[in-house]
N, C-alpha and C. Protein backbone atom coordinates (compact mmCIF):
# COMPACT_ATOMS: atom_id res chain seq x y z
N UNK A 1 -1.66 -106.12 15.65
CA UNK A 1 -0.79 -106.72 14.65
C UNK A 1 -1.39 -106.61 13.24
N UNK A 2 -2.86 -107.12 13.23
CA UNK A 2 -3.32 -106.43 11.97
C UNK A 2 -3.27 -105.26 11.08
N UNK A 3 -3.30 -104.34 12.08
CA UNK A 3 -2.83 -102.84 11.88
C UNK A 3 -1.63 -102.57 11.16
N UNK A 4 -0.67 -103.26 12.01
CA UNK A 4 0.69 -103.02 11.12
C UNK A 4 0.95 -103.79 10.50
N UNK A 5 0.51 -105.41 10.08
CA UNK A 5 0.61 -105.63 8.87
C UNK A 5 -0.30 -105.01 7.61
N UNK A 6 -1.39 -104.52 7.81
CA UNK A 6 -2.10 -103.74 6.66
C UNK A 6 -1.42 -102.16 6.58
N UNK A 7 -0.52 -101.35 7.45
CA UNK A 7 0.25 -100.67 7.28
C UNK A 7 1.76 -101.11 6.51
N UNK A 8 2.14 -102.01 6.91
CA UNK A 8 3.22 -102.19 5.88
C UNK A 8 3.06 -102.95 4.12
N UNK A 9 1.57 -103.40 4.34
CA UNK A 9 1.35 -103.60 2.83
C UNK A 9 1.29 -102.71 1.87
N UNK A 10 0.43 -101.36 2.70
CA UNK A 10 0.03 -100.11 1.87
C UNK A 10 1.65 -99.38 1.59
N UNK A 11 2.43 -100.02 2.65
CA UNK A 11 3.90 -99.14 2.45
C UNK A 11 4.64 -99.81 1.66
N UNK A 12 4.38 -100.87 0.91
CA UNK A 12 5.08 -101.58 0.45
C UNK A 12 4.56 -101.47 -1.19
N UNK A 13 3.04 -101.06 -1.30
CA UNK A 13 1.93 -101.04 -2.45
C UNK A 13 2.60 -99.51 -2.80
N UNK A 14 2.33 -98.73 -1.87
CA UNK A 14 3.33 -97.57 -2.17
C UNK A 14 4.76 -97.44 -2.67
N UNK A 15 5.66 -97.85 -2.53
CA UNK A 15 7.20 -97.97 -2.92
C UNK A 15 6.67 -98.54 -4.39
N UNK A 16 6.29 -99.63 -4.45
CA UNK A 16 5.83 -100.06 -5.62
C UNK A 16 5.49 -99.47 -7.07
N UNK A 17 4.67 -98.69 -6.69
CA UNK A 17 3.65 -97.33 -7.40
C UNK A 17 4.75 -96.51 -7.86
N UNK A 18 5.54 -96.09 -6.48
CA UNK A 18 6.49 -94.86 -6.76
C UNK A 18 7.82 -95.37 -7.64
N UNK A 19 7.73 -96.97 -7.50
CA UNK A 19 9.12 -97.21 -8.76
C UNK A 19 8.61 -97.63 -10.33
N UNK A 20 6.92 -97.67 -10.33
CA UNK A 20 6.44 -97.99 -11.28
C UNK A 20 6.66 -96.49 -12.44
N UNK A 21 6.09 -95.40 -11.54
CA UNK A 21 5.70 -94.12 -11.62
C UNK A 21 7.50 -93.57 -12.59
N UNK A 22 8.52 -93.86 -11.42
CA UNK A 22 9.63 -93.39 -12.36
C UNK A 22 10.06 -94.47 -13.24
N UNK A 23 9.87 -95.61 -13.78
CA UNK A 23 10.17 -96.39 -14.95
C UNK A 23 9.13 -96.39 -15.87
N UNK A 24 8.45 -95.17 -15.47
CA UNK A 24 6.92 -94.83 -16.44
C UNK A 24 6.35 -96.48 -17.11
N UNK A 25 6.33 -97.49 -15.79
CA UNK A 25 5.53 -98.28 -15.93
C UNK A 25 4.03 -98.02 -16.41
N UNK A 26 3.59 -96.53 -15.14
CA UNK A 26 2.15 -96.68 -14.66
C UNK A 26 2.46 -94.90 -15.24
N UNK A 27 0.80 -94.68 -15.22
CA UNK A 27 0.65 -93.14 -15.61
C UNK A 27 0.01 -92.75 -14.11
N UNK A 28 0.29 -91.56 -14.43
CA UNK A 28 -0.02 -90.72 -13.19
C UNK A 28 -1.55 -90.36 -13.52
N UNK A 29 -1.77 -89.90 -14.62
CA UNK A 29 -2.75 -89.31 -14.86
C UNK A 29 -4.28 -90.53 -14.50
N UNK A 30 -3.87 -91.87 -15.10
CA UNK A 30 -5.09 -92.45 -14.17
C UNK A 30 -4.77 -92.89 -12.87
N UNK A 31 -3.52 -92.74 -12.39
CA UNK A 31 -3.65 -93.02 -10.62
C UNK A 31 -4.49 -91.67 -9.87
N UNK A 32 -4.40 -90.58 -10.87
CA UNK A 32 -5.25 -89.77 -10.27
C UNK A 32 -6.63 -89.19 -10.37
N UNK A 33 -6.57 -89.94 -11.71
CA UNK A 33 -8.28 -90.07 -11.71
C UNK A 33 -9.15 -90.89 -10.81
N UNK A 34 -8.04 -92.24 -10.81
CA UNK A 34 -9.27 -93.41 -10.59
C UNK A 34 -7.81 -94.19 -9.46
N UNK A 35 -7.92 -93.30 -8.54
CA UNK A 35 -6.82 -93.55 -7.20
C UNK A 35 -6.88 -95.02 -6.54
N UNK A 36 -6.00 -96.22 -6.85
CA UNK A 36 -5.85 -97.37 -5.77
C UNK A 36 -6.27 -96.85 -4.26
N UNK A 37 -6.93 -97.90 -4.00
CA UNK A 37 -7.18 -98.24 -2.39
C UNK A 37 -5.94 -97.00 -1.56
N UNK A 38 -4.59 -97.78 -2.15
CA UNK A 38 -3.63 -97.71 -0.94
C UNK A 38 -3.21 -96.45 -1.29
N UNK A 39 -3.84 -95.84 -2.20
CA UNK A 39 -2.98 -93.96 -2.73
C UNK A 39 -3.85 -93.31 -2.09
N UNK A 40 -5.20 -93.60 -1.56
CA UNK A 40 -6.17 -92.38 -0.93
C UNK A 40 -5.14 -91.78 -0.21
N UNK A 41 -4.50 -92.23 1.08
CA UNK A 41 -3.67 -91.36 1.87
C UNK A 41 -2.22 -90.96 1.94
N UNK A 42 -2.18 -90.95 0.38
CA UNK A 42 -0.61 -90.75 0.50
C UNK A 42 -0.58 -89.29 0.03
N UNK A 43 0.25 -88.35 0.04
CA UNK A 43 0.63 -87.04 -0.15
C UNK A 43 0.08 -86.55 -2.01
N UNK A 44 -0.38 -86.06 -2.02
CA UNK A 44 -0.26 -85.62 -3.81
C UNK A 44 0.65 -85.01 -4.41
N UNK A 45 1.94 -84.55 -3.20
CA UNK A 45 3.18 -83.32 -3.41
C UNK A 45 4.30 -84.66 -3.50
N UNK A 46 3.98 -85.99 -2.76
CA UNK A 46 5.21 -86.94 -2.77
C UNK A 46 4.65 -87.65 -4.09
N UNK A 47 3.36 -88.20 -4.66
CA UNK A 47 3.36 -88.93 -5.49
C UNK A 47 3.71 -88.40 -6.81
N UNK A 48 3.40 -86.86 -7.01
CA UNK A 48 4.12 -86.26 -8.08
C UNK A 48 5.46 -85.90 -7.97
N UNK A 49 6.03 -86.09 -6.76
CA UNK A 49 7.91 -86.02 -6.73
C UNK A 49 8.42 -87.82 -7.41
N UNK A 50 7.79 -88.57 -7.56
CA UNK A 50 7.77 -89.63 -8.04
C UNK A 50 7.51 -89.63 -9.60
N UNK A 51 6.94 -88.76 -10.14
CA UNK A 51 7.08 -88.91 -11.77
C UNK A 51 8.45 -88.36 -12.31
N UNK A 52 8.83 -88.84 -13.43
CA UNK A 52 10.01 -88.27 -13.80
C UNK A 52 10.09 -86.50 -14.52
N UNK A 53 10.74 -86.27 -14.17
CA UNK A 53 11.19 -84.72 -14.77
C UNK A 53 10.19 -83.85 -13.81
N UNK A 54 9.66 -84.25 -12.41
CA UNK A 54 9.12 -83.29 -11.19
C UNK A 54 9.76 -83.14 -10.35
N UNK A 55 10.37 -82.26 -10.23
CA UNK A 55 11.21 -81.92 -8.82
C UNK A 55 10.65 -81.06 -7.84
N UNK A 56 11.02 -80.85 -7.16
CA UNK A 56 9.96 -79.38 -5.75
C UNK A 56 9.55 -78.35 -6.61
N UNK A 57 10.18 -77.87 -7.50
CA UNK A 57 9.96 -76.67 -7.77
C UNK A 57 8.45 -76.83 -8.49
N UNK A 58 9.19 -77.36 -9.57
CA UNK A 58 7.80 -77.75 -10.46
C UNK A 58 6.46 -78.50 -9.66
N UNK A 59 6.66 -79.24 -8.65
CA UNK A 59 5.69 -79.88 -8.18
C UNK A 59 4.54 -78.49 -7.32
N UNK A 60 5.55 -78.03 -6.93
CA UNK A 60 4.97 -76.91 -6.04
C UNK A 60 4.23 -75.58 -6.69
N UNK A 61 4.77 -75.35 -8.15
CA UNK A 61 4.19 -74.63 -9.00
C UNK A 61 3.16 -74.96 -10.00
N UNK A 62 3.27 -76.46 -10.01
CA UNK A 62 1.90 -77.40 -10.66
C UNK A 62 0.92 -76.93 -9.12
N UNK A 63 1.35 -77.62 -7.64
CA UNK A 63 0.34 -77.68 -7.38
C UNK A 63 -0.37 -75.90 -6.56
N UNK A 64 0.57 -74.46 -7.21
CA UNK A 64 -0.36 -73.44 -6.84
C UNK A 64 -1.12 -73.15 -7.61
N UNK A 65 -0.88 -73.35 -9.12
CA UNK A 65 -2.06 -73.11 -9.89
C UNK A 65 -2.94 -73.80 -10.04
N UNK A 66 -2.94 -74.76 -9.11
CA UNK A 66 -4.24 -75.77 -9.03
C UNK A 66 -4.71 -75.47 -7.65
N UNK A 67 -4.42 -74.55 -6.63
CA UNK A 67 -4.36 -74.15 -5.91
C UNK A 67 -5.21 -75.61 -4.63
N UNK A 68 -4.04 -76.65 -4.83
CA UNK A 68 -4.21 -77.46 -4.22
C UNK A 68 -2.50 -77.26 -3.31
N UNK A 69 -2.95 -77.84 -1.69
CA UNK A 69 -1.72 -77.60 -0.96
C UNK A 69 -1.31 -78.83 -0.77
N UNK A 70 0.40 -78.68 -0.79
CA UNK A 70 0.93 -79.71 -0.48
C UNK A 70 1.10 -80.90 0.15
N UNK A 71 -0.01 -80.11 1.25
CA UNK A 71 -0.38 -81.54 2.30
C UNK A 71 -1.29 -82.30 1.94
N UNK A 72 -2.18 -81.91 0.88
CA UNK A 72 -3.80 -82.62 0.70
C UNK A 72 -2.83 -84.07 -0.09
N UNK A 73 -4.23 -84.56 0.32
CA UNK A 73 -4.12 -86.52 0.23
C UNK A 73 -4.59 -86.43 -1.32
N UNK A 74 -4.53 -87.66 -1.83
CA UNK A 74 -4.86 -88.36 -3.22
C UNK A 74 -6.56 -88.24 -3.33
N UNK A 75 -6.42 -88.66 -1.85
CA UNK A 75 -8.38 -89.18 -1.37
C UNK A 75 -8.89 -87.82 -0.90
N UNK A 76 -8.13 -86.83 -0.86
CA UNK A 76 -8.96 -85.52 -0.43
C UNK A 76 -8.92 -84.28 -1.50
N UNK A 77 -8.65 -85.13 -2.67
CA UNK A 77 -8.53 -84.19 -3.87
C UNK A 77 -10.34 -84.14 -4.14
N UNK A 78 -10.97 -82.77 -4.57
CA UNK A 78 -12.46 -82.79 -5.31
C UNK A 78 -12.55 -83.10 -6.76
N UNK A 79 -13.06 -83.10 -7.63
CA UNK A 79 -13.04 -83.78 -8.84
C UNK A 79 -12.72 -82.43 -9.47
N UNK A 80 -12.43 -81.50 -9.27
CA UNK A 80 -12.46 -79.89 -9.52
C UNK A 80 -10.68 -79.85 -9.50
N UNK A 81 -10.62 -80.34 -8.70
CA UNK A 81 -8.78 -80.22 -8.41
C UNK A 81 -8.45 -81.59 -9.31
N UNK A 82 -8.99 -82.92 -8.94
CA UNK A 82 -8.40 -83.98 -9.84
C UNK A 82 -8.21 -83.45 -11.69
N UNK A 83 -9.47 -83.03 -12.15
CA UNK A 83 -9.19 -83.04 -13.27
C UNK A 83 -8.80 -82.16 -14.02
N UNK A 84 -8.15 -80.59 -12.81
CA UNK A 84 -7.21 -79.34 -12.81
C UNK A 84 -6.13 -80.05 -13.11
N UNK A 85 -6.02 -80.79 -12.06
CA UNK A 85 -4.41 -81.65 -12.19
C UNK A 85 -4.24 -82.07 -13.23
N UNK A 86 -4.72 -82.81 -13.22
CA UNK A 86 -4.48 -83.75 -14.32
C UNK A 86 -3.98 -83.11 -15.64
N UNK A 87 -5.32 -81.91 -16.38
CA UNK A 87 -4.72 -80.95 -17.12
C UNK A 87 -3.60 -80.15 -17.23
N UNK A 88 -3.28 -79.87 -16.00
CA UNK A 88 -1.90 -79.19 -15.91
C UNK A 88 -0.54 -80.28 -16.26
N UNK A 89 -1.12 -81.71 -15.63
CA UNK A 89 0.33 -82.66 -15.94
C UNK A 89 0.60 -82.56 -17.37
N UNK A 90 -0.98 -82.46 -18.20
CA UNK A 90 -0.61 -82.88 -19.59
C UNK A 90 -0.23 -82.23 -20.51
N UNK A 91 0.10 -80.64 -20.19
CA UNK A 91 0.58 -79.66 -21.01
C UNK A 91 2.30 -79.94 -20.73
């Protein structure tokens, strides 16, 4: 039971993030520097479909020239890819 209540917090910390993310509450650029607890394992291809003006295309062409794949986690980014990213969001 612990399990799935600390699973539905992180799912709930998540939704959160992702409605912060499109009312450009929160920046992307330090959720991905300096990643919450509950973003280590979430997708890096879904949390950037969550900023505004990223759709597949663009997300998928941000993330080949960072030649990071769609499946890698928040928490399995190297500091080589984080701060690729990051550069690429800000152009």
């Amino acid at each position: 039971m612990d399990a799935l209540r600390r699973a539905n917090d992180i799912r709930t910390a998540r939704a959160k993030l992702k409605k912060d993310l499109k009312a450009s509450r929160a920046s992307i650029h330090t959720i991905l520097l300096d990643p919450p607890e509950y973003v280590m394992t979430a997708k890096v291809f879904d949390i950037l479909l969550a900023v505004p003006k990223y759709g597949r295309v663009k997300t998928n062409r941000i993330l080949n020239q960072c030649r990071i794949s769609p499946s890698k986690t928040i928490g399995g980014l190297s500091e080589r890819q984080r701060t690729e990213l990051v550069s690429q969001l800000r152009r």
